[in-house]
N, C-alpha and C. Protein backbone atom coordinates (compact mmCIF):
# COMPACT_ATOMS: atom_id res chain seq x y z
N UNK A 1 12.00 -3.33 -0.06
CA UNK A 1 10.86 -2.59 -0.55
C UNK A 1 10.88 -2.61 -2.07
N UNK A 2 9.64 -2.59 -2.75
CA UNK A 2 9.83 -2.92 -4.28
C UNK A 2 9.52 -1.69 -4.67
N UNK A 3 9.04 -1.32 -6.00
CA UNK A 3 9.14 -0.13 -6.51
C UNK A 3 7.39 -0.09 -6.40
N UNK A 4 6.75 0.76 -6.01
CA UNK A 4 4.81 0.69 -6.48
C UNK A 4 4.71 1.37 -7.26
N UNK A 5 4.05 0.96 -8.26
CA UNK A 5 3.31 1.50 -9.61
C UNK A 5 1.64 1.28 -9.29
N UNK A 6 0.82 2.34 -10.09
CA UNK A 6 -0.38 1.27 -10.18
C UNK A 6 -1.02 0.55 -10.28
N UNK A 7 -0.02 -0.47 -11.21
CA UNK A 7 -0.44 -1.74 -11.73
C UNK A 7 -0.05 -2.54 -10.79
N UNK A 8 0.52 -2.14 -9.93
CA UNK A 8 0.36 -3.36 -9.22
C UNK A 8 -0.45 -3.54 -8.03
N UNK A 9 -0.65 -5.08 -7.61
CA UNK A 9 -1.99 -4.95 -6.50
C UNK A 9 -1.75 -5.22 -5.65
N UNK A 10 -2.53 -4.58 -5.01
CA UNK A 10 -2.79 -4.34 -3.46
C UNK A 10 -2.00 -5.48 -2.78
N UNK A 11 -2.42 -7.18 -2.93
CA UNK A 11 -1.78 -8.13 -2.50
C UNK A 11 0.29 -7.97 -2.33
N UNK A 12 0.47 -7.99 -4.47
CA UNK A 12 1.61 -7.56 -3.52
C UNK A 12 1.99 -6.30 -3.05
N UNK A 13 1.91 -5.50 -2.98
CA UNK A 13 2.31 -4.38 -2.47
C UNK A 13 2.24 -4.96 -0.49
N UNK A 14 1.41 -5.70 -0.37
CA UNK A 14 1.50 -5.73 1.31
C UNK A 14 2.35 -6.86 1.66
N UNK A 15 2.34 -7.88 0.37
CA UNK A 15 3.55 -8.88 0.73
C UNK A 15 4.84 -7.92 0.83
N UNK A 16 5.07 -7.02 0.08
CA UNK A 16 6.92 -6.54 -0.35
C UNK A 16 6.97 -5.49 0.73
N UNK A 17 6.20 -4.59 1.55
CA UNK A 17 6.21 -3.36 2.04
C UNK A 17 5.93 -3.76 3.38
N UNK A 18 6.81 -3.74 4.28
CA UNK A 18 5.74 -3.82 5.72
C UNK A 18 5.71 -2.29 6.17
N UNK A 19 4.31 -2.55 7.13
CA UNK A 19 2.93 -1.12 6.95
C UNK A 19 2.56 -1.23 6.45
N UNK A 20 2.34 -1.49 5.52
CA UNK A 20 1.68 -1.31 3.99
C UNK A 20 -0.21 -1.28 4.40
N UNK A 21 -0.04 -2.49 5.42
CA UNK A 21 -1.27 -2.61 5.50
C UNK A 21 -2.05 -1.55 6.18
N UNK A 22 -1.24 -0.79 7.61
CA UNK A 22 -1.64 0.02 8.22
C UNK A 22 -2.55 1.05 7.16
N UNK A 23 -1.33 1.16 6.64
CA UNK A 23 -1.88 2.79 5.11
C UNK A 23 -3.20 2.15 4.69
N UNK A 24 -2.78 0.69 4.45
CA UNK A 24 -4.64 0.50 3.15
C UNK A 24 -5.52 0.43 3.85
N UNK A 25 -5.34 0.00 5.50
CA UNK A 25 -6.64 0.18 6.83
C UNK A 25 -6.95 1.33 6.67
N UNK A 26 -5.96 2.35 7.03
CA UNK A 26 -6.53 4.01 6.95
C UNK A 26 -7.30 4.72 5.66
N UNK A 27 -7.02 3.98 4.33
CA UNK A 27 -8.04 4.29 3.34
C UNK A 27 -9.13 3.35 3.26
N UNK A 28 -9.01 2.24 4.17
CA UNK A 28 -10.21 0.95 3.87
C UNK A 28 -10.29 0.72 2.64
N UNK A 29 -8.97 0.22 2.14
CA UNK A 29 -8.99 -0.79 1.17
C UNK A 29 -8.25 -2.16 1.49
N UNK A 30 -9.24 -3.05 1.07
CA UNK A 30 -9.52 -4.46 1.45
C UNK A 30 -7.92 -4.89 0.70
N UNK A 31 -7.03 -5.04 1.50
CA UNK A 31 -6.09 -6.27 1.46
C UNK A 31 -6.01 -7.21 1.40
N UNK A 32 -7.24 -7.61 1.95
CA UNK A 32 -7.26 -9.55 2.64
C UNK A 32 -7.74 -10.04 0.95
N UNK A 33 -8.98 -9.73 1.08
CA UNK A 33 -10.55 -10.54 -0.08
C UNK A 33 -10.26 -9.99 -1.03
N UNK A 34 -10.00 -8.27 -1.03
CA UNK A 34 -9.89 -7.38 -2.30
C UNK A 34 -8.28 -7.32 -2.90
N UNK A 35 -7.66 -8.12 -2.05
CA UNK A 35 -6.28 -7.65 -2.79
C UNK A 35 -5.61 -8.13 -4.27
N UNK A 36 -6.53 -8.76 -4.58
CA UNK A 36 -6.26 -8.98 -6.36
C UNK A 36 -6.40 -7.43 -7.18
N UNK A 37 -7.00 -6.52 -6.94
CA UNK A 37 -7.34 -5.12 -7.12
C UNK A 37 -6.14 -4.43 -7.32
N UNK A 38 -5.90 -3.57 -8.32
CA UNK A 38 -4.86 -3.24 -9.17
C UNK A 38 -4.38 -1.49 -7.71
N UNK A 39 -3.46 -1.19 -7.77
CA UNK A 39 -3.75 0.05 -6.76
C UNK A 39 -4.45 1.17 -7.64
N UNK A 40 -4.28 1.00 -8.55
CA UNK A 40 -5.06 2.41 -9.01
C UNK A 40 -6.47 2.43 -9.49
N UNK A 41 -6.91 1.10 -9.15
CA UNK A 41 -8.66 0.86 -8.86
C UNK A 41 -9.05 1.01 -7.50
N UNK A 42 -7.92 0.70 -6.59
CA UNK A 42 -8.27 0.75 -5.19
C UNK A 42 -8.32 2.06 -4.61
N UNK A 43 -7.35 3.07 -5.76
CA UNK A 43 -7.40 4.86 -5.15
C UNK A 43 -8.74 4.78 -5.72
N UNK A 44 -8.87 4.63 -6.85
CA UNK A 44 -10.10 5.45 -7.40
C UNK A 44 -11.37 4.94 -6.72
N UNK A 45 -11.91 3.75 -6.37
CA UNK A 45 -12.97 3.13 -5.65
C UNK A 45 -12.88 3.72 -3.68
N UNK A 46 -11.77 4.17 -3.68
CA UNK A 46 -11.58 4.59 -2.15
C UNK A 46 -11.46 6.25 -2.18
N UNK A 47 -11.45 7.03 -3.17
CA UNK A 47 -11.36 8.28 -3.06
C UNK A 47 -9.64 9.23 -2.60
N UNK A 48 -8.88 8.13 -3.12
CA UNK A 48 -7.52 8.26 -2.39
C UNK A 48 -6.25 8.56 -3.39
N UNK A 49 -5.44 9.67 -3.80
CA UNK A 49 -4.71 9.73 -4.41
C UNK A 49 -3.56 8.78 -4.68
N UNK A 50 -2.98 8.07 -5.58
CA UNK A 50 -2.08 7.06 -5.46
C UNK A 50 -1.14 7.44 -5.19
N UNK A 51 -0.50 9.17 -5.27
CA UNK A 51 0.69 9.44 -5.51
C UNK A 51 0.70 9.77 -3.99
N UNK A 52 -0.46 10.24 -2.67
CA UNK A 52 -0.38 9.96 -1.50
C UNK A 52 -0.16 8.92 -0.75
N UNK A 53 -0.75 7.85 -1.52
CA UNK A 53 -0.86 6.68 -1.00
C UNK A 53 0.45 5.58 -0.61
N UNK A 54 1.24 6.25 -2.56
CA UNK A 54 1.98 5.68 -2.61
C UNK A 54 3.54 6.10 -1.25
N UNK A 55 3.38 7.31 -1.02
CA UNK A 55 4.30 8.15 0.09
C UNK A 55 3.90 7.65 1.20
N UNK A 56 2.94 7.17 1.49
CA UNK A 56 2.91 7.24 2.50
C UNK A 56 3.03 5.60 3.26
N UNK A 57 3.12 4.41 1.77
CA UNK A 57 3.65 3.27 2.16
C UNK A 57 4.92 3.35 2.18
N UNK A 58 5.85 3.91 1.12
CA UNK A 58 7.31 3.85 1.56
C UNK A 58 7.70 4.93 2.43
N UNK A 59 7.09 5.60 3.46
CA UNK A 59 7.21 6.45 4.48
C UNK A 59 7.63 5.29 5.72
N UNK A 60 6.15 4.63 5.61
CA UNK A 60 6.35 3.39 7.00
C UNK A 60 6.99 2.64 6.61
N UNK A 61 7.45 1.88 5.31
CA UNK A 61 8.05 0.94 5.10
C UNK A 61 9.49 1.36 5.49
N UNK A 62 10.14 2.38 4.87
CA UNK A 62 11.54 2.78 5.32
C UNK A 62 11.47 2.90 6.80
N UNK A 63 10.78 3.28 7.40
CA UNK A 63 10.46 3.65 8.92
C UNK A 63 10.72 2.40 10.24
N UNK A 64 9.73 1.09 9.46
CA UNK A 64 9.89 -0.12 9.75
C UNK A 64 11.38 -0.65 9.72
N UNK A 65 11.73 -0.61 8.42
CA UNK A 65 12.98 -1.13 8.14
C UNK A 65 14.09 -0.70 8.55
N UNK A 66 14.02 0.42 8.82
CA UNK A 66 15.42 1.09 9.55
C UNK A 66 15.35 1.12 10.50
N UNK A 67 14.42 0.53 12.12
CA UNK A 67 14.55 0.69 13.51
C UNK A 67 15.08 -0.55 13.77
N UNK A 68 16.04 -0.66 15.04
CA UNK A 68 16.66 -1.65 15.48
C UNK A 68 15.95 -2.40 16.29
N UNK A 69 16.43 -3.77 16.44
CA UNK A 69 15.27 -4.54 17.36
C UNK A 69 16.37 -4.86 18.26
């Protein structure tokens, strides 16, 4: 898992984090087309706090990463 800041975008944040994407489905921010988009254009254009946003990718990401297969 990498560190998220706002500057960074959406793209990587879903390459380095798995879930990641789940979270940006649940705010409907575009990962795929839109993921050149900085995260803290993507809170503000989606109505979504970053500092929620950001909890709640390394919530699933640790979540992901620590279950056994």
């Amino acid at each position: 898992m990498m560190g998220i800041t706002k500057e960074k975008t959406v793209a990587e944040v879903v390459a380095k984090n798995m879930g990641a994407d789940q979270v940006f489905s649940k705010y409907k921010i575009d990962f795929c087309c839109g993921g050149g988009t900085t995260l803290e254009v993507a809170c503000k254009e989606n109505g979504v706090e970053f500092e929620v946003l950001k909890n709640e990718i390394e919530t699933i990401s640790k979540k992901i990463s620590s279950t056994d297969y």
